[in-house]
C-alpha atoms as a PDB file:
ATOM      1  CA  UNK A   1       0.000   0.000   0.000  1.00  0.00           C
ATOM      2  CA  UNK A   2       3.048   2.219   0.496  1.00  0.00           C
ATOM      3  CA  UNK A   3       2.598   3.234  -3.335  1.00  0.00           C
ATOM      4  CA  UNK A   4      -1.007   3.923  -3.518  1.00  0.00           C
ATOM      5  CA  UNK A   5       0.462   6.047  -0.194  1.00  0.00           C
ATOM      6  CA  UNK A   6       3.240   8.240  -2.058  1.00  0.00           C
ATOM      7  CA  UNK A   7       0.635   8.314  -5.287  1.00  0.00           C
ATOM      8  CA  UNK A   8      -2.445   9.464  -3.764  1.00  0.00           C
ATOM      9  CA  UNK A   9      -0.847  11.786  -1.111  1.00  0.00           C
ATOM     10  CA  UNK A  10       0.413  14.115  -3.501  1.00  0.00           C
ATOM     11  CA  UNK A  11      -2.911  15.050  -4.351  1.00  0.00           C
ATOM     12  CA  UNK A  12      -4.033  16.282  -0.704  1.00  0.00           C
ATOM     13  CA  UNK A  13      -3.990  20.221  -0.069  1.00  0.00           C
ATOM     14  CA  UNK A  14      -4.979  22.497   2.890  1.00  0.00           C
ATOM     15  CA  UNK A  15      -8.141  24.133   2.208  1.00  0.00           C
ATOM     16  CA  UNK A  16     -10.502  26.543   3.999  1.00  0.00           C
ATOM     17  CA  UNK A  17     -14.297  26.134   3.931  1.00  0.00           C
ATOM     18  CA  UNK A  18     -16.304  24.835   1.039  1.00  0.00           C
ATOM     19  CA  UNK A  19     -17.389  28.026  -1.223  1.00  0.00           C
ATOM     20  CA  UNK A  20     -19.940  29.061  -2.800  1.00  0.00           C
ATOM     21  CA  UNK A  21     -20.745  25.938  -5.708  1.00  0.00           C
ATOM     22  CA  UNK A  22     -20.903  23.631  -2.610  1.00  0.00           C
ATOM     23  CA  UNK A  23     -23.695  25.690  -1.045  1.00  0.00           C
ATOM     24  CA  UNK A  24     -25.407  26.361  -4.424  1.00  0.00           C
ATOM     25  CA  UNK A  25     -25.124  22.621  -5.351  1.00  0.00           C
ATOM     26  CA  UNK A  26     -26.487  21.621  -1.769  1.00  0.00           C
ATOM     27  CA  UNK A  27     -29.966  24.443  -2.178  1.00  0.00           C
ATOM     28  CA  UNK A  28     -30.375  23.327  -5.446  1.00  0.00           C
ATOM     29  CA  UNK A  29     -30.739  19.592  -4.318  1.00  0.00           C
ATOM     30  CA  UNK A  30     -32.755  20.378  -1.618  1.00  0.00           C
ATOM     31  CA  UNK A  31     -35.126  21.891  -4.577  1.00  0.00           C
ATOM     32  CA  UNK A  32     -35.288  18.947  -6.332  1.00  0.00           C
ATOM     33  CA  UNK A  33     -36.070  16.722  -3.925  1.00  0.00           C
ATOM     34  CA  UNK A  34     -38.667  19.120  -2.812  1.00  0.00           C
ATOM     35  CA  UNK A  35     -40.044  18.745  -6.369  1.00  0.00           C
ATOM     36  CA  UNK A  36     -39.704  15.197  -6.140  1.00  0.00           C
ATOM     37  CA  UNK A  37     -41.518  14.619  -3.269  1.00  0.00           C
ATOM     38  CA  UNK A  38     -44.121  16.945  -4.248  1.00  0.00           C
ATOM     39  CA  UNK A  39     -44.675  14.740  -7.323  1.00  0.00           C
ATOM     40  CA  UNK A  40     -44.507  11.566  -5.072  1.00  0.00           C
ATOM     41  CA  UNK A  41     -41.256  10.470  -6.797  1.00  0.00           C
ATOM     42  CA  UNK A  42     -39.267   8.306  -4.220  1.00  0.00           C
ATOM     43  CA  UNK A  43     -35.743   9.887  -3.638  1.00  0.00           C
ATOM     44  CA  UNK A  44     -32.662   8.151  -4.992  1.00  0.00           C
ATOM     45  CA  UNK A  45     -30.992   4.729  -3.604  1.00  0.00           C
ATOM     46  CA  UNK A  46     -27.105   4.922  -2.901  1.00  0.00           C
ATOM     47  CA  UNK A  47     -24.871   1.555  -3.291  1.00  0.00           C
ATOM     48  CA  UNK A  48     -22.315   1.195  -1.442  1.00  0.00           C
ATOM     49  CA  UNK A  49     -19.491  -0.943  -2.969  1.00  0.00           C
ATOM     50  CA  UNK A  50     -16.643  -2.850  -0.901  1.00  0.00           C
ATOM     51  CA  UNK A  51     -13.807  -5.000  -2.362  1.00  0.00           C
ATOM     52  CA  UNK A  52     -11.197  -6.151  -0.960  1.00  0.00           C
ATOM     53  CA  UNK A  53      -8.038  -7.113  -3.019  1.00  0.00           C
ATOM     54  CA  UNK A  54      -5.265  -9.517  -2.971  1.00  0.00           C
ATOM     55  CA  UNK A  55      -2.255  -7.375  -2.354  1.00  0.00           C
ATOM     56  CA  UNK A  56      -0.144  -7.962  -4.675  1.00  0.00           C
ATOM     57  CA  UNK A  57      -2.640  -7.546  -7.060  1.00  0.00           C
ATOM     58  CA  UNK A  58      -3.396  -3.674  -6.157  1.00  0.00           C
ATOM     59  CA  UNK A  59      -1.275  -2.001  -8.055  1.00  0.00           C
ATOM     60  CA  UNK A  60      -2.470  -4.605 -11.263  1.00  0.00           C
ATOM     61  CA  UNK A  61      -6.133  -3.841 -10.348  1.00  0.00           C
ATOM     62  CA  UNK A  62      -5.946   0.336  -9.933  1.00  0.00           C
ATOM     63  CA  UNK A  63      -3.952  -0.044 -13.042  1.00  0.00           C
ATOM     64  CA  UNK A  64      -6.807  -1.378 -14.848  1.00  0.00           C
ATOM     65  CA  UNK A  65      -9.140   0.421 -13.268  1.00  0.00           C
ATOM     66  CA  UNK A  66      -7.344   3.592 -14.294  1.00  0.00           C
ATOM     67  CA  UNK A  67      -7.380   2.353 -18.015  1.00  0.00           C
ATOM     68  CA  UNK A  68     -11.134   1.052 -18.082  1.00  0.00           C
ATOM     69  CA  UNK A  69     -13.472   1.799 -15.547  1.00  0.00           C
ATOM     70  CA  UNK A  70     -15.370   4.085 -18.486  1.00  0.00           C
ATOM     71  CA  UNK A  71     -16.516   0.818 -19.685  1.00  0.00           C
ATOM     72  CA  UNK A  72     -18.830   1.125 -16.065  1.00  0.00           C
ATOM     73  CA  UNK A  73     -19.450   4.746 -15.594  1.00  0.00           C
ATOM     74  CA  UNK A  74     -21.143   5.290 -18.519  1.00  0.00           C
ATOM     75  CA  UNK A  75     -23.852   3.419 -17.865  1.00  0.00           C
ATOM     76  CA  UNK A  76     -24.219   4.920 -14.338  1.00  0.00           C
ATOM     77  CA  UNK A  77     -23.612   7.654 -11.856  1.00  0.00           C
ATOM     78  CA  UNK A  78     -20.345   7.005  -9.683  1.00  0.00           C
ATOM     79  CA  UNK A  79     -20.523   9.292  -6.825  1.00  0.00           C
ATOM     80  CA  UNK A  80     -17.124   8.352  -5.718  1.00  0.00           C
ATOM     81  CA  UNK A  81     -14.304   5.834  -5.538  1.00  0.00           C
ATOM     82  CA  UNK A  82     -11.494   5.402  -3.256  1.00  0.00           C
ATOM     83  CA  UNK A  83      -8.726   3.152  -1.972  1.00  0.00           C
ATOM     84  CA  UNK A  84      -8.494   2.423   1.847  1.00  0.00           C
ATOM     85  CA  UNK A  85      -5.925   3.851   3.801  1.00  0.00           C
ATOM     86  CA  UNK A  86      -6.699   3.039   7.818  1.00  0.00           C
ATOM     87  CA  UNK A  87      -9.352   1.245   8.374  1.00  0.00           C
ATOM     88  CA  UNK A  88      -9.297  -1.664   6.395  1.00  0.00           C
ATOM     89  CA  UNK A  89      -6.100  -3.000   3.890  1.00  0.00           C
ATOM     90  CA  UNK A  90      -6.279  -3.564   0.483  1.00  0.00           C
ATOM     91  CA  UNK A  91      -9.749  -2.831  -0.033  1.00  0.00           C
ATOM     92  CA  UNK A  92     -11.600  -0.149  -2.713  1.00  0.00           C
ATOM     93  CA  UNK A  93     -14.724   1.785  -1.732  1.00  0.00           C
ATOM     94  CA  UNK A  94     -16.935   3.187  -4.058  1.00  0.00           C
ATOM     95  CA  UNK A  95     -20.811   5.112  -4.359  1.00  0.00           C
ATOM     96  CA  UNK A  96     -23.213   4.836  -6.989  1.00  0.00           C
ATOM     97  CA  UNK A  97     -26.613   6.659  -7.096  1.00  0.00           C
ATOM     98  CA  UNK A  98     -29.648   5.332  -8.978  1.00  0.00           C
ATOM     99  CA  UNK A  99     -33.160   6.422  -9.227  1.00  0.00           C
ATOM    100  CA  UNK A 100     -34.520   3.278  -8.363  1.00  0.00           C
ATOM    101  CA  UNK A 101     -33.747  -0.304  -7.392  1.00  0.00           C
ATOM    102  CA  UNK A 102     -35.334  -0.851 -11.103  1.00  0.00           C
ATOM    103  CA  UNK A 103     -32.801   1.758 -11.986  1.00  0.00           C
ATOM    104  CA  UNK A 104     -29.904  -0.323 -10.740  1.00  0.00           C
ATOM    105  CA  UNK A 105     -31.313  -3.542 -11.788  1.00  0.00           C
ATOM    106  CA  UNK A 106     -31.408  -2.240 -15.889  1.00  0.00           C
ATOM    107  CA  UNK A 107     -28.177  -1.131 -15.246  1.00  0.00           C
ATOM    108  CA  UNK A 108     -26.627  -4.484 -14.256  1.00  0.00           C
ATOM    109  CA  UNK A 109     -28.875  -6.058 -17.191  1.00  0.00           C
ATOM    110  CA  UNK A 110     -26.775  -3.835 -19.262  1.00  0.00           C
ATOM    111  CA  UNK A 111     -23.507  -4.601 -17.968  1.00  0.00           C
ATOM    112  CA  UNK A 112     -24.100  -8.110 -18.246  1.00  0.00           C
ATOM    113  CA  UNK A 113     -24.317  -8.093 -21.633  1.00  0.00           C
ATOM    114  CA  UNK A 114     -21.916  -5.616 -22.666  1.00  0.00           C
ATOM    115  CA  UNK A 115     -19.178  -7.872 -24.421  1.00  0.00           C
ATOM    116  CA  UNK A 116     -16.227  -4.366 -23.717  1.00  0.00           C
ATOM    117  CA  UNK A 117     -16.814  -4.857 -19.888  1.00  0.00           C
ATOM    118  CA  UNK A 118     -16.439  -8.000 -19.414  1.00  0.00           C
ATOM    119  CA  UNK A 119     -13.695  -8.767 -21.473  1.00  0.00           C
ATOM    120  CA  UNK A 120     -11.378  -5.791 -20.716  1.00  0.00           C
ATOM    121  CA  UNK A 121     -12.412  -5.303 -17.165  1.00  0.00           C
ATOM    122  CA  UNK A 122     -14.351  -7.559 -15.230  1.00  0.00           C
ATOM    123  CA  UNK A 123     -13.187 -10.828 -16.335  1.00  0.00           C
ATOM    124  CA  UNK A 124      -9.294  -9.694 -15.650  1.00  0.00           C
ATOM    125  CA  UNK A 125     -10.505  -8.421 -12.032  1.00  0.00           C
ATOM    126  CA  UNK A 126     -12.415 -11.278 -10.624  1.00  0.00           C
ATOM    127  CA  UNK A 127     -10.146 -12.869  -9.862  1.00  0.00           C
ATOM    128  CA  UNK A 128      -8.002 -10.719  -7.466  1.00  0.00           C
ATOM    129  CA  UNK A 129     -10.625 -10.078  -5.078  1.00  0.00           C
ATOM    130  CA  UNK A 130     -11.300 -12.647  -2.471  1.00  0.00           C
ATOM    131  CA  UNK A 131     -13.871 -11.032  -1.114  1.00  0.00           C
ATOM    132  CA  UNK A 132     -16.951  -8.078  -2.028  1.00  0.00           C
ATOM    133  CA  UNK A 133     -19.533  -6.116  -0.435  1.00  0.00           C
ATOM    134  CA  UNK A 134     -22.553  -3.788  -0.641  1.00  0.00           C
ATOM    135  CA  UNK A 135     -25.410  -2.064   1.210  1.00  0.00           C
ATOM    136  CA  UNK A 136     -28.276  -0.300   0.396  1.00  0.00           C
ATOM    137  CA  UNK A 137     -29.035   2.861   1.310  1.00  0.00           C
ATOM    138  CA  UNK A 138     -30.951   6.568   1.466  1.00  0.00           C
ATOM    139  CA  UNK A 139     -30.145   9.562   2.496  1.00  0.00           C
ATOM    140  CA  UNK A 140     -31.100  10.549   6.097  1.00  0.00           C
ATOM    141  CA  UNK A 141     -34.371  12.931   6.234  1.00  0.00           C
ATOM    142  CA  UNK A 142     -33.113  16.815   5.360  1.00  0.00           C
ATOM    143  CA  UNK A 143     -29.692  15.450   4.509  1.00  0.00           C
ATOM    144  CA  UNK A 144     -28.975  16.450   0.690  1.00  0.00           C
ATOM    145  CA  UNK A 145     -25.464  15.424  -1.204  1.00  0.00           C
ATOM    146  CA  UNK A 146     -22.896  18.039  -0.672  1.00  0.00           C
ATOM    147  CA  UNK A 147     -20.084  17.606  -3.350  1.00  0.00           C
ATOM    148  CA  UNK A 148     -17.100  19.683  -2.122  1.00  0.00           C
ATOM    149  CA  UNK A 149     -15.192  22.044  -4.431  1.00  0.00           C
ATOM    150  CA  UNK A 150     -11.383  21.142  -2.919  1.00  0.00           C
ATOM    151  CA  UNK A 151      -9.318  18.224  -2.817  1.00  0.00           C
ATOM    152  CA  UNK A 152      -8.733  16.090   0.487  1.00  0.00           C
ATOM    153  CA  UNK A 153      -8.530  13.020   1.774  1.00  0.00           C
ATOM    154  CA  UNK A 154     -12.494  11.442   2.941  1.00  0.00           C
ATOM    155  CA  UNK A 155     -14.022   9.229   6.417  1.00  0.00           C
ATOM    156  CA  UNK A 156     -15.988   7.078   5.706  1.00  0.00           C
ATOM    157  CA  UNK A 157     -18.003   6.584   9.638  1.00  0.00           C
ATOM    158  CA  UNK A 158     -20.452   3.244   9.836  1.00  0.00           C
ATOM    159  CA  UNK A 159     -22.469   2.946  12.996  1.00  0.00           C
ATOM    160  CA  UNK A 160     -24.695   0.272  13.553  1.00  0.00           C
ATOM    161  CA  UNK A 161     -27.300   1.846  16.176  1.00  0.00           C
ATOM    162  CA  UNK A 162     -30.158   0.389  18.697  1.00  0.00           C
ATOM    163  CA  UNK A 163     -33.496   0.052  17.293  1.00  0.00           C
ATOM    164  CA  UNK A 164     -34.885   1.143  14.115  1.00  0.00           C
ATOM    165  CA  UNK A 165     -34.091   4.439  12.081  1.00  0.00           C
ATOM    166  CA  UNK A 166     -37.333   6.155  13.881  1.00  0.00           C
ATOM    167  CA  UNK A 167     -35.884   5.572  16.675  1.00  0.00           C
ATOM    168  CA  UNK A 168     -32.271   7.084  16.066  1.00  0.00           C
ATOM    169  CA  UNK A 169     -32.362   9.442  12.857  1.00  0.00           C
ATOM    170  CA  UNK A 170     -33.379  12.247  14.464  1.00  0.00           C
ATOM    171  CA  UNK A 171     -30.281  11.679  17.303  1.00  0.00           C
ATOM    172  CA  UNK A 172     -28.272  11.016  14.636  1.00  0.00           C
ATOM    173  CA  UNK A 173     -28.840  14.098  12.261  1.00  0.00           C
ATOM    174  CA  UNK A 174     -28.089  15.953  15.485  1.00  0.00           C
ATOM    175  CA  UNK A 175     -24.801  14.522  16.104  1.00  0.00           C
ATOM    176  CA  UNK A 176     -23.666  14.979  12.281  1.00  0.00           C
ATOM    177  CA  UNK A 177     -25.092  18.505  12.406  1.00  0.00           C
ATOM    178  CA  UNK A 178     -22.614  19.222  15.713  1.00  0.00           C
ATOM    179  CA  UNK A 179     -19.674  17.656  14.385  1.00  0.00           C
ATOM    180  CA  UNK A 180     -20.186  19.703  11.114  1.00  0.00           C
ATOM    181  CA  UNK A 181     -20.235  22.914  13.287  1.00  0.00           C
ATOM    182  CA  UNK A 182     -17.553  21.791  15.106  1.00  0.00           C
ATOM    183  CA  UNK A 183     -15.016  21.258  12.375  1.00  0.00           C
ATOM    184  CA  UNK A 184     -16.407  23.584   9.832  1.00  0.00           C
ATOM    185  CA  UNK A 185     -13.594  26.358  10.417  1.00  0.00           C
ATOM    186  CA  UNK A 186     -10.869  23.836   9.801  1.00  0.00           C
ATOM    187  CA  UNK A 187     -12.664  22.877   6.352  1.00  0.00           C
ATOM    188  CA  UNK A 188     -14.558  19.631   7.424  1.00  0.00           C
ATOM    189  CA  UNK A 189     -17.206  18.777   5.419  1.00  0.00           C
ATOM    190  CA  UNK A 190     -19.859  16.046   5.825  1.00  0.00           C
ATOM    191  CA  UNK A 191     -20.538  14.785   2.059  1.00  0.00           C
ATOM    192  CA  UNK A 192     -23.580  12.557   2.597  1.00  0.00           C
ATOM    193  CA  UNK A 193     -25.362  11.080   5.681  1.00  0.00           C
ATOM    194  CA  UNK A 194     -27.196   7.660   4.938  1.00  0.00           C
ATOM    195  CA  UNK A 195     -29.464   4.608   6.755  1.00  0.00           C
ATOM    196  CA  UNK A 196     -29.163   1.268   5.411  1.00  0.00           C
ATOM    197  CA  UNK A 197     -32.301  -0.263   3.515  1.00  0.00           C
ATOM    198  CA  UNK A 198     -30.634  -3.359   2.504  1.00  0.00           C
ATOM    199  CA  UNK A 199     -27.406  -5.168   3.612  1.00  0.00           C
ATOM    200  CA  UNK A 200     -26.286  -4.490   7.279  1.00  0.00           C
ATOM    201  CA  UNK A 201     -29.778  -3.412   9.007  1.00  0.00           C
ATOM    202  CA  UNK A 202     -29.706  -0.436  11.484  1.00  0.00           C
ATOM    203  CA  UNK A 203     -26.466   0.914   9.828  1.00  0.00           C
ATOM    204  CA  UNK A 204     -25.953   4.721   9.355  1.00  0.00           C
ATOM    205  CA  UNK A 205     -22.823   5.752   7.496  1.00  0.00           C
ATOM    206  CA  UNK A 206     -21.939   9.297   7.677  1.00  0.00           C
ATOM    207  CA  UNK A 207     -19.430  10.213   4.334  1.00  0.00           C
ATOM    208  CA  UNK A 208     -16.921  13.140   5.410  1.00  0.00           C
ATOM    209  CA  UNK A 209     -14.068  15.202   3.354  1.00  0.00           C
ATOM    210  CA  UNK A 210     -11.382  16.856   5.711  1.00  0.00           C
ATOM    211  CA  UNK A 211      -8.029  18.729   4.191  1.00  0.00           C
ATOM    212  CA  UNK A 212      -5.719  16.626   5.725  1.00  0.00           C
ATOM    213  CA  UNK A 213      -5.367  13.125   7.184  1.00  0.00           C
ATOM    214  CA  UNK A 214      -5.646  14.740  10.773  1.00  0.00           C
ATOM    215  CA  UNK A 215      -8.942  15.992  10.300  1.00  0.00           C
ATOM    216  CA  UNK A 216     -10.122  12.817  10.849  1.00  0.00           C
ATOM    217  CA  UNK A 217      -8.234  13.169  14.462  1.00  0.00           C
ATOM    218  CA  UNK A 218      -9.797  16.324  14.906  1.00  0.00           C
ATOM    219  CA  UNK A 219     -12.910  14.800  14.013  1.00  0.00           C
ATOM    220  CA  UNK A 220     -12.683  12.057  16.651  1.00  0.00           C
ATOM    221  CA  UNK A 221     -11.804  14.839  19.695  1.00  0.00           C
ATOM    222  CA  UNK A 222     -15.215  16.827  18.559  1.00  0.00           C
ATOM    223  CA  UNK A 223     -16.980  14.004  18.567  1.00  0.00           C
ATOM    224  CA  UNK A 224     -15.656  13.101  22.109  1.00  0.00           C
ATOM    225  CA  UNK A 225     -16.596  16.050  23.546  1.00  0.00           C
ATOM    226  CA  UNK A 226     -19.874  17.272  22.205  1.00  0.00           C
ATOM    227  CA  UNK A 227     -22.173  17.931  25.290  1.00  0.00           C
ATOM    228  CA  UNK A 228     -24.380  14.856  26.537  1.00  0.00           C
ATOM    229  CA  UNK A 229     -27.496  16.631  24.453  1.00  0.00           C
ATOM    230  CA  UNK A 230     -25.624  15.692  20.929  1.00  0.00           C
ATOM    231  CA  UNK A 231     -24.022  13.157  21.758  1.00  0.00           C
ATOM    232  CA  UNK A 232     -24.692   9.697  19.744  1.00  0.00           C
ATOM    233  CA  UNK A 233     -22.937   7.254  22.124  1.00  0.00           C
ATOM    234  CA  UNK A 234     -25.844   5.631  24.128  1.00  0.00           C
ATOM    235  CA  UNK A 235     -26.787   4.692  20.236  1.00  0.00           C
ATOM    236  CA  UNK A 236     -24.011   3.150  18.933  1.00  0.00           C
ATOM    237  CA  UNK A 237     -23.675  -0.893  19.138  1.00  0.00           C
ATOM    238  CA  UNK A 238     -20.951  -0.728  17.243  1.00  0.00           C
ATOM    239  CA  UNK A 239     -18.815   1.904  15.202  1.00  0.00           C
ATOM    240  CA  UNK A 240     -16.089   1.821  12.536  1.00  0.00           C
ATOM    241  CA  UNK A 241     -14.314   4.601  10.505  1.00  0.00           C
ATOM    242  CA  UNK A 242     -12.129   4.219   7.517  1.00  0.00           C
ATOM    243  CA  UNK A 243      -9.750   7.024   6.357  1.00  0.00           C
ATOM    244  CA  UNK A 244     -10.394   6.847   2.517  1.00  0.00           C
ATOM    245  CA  UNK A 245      -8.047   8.075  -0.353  1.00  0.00           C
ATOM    246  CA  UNK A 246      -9.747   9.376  -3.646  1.00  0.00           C
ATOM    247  CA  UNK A 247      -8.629   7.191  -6.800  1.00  0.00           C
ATOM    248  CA  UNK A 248      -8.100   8.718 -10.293  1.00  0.00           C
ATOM    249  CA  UNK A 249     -11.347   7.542 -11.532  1.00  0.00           C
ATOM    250  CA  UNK A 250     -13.382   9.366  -8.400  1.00  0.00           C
ATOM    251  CA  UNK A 251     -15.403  12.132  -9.469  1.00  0.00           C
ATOM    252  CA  UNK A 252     -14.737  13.407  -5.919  1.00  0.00           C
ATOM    253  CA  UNK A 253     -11.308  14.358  -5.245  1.00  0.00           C
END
């Protein structure tokens, strides 16, 4: 991993606060899912994607990846993909957004019978990955998509909590909303907050981008000390937190 390291860390840069297009991006979602629900459209399904990777096939499998993951993305939207740096060795971690679970479900129709993708990608790659992974999920109520304007390194925070989403959302959208506050001046930004619908049940994952690795320290000393009001920790069963590193092919960077 001490490549993808040296690679991927020359692309991480101090930056302030997100600006302007992050703000305008986050209203203008807020709109449309306004309109949406107005029109009694359901709101969009995230997928999150896990593999883990034979190591010394990592550098073989980003290399391909580099060279022909355009084979996937045009059929749908990648909202990000990254390598793992703490939290979990040799794996890749990547977002998609559909419509629909009938969305997704044409989508892998369409993949599985396009001849380019399966010869020049996904037959080479099956076979370094000893294990995958993948959850359903939605965005937490009043939580939009904020796509951030700088480059940084991204947290990726899964909790799985006590009883069902009604029970813990509203706990939990306080908690995100505190840490945001809390490491907002240092340029912290919380990308997406999610509850599982399918996979791991009672899972939230919280998707952050911070500057610099240590805003993930940072991160973990506001959380520590928020006041008993917003704190999540009664909540949690059981926590984990990956410090993620965005790939070439990542829309987010």
């Amino acid at each position: 991993m001490s490549v993808i390291v040296n690679v991927r860390h020359t692309m991480i840069r101090n930056h302030g606060r997100q600006n302007m297009f992050s703000r305008r991006f986050t209203i203008g979602a807020a709109e449309q899912q306004r309109q949406g629900e107005e029109s009694g459209a359901r709101p969009p399904v995230y997928e999150l994607r896990t593999y883990t990777v034979y190591a010394d096939k990592m550098r073989e499998f980003l290399d391909l990846t580099t060279k022909e993951f355009h084979l996937r993305t045009v059929h749908s939207k990648l909202v990000g993909y990254w390598t793992s740096e703490i939290g979990g060795l040799n794996q890749v971690v990547h977002i998609w957004e559909y419509g629909s679970l009938s969305e997704r479900a044409g989508v892998r129709a369409k993949l599985a019978a396009d001849p380019e993708w399966i010869k020049r990608y996904l037959s080479r790659i099956v076979s370094m990955m000893p294990c995958q992974d993948n959850a359903l999920l939605t965005l937490l109520p009043g939580r939009q998509i904020s796509l951030p304007s700088n480059k940084g390194v991204y947290e990726l925070q899964t909790m799985q909590l006590h009883g069902t989403p009604a029970v813990w959302s509203k706990a939990l959208l306080t908690y995100v909303q505190a840490c945001e506050a809390a490491r907002q001046a240092e340029g912290s930004m919380v990308v997406g907050a999610w509850n599982s619908v399918l996979g791991p049940r009672q899972m939230a994952a919280v998707l952050w981008q911070h500057p610099t690795p240590d805003g993930s320290l940072s991160l973990a000393e506001a959380s520590a000390t928020l006041p008993e009001s917003e704190a999540l920790a009664p909540l949690i069963a059981s926590g984990h937190s990956k410090l993620l590193l965005p790939y070439a092919v990542s829309p987010l960077q």
